[in-house]
Protein backbone atom coordinates (compact mmCIF):
# COMPACT_ATOMS: atom_id res chain seq x y z
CA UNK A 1 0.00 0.00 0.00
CA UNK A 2 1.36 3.67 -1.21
CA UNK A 3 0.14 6.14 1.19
CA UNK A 4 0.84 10.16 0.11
CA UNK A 5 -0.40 13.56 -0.11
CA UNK A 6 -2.81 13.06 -3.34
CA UNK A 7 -1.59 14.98 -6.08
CA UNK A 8 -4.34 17.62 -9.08
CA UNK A 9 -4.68 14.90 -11.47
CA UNK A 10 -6.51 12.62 -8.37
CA UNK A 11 -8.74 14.53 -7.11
CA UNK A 12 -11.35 13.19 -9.32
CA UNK A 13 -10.73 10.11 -8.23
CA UNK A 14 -10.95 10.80 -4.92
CA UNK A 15 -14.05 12.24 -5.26
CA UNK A 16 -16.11 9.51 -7.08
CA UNK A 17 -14.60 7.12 -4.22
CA UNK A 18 -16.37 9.78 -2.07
CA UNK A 19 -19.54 9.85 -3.18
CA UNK A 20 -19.42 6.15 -3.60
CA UNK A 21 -19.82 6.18 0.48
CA UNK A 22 -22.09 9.97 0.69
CA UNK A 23 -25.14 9.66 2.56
CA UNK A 24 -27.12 11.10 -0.18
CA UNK A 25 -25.94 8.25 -2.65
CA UNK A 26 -26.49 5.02 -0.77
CA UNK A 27 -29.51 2.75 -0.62
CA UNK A 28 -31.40 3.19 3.27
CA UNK A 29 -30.19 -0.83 3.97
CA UNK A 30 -26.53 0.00 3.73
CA UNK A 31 -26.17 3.15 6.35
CA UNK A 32 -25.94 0.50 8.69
CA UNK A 33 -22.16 -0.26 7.33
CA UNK A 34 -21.43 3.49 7.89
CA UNK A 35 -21.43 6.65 5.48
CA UNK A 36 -19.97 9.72 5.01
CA UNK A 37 -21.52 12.64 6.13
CA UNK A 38 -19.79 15.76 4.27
CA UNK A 39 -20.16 16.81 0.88
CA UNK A 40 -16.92 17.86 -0.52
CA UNK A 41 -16.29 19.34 -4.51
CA UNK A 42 -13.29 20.06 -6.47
CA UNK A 43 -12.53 23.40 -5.49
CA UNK A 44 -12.44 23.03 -2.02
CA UNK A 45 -9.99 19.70 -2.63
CA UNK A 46 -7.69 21.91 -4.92
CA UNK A 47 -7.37 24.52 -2.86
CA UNK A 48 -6.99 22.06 0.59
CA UNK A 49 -3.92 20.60 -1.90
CA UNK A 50 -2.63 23.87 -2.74
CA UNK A 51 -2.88 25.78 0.63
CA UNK A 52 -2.20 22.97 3.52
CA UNK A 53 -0.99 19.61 1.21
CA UNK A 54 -4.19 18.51 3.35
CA UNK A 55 -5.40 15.63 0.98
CA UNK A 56 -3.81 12.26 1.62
CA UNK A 57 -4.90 8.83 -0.04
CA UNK A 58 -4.01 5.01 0.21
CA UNK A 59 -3.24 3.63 -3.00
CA UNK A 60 -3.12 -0.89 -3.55
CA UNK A 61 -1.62 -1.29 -7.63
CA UNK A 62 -2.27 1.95 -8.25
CA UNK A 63 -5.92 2.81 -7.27
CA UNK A 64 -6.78 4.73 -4.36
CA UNK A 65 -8.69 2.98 -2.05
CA UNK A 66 -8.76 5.69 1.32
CA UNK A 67 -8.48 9.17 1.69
CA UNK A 68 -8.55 11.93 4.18
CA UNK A 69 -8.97 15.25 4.40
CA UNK A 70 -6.64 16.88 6.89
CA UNK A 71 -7.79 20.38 7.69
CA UNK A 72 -5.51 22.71 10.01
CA UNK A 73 -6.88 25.13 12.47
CA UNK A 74 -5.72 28.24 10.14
CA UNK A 75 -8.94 26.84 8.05
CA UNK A 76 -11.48 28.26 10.15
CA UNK A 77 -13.10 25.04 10.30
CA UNK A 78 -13.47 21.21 12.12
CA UNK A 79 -13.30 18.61 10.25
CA UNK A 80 -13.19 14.76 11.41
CA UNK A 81 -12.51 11.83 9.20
């Protein structure tokens, strides 16, 4: 497993494996397996990359599998993955 601070080109990525898990896309029956609460788009990734190298993801032959969103307190805001 490659673990690093995701790079412009996978944010995309990143983001369809988020809303894979977004409680606004899953069926009722599996919430019970846990879901992601926080809606996040391309902007605010790019700039998290840009201004705090705040995006991290787990990669197995090449496809990401995990991420997390790292936010610092200069952000203004809480964030819990």
């Amino acid at each position: 497993m490659e673990i690093k601070v995701a790079q412009f080109d996978e944010i995309d990525t990143v983001l369809q494996l988020h809303a894979r898990y977004q409680i606004d896309s899953i069926a009722e029956e599996d919430k019970i397996d846990g879901f992601v609460t926080t809606s996040f788009i391309k902007d605010q990734s790019t700039k998290l990359i840009e201004e705090e190298n705040g995006l991290f993801i787990a990669k197995i032959t090449g496809r990401v599998v995990a991420y997390a969103w790292l936010l610092s307190g200069n952000s203004g805001r809480i964030c819990r993955i």
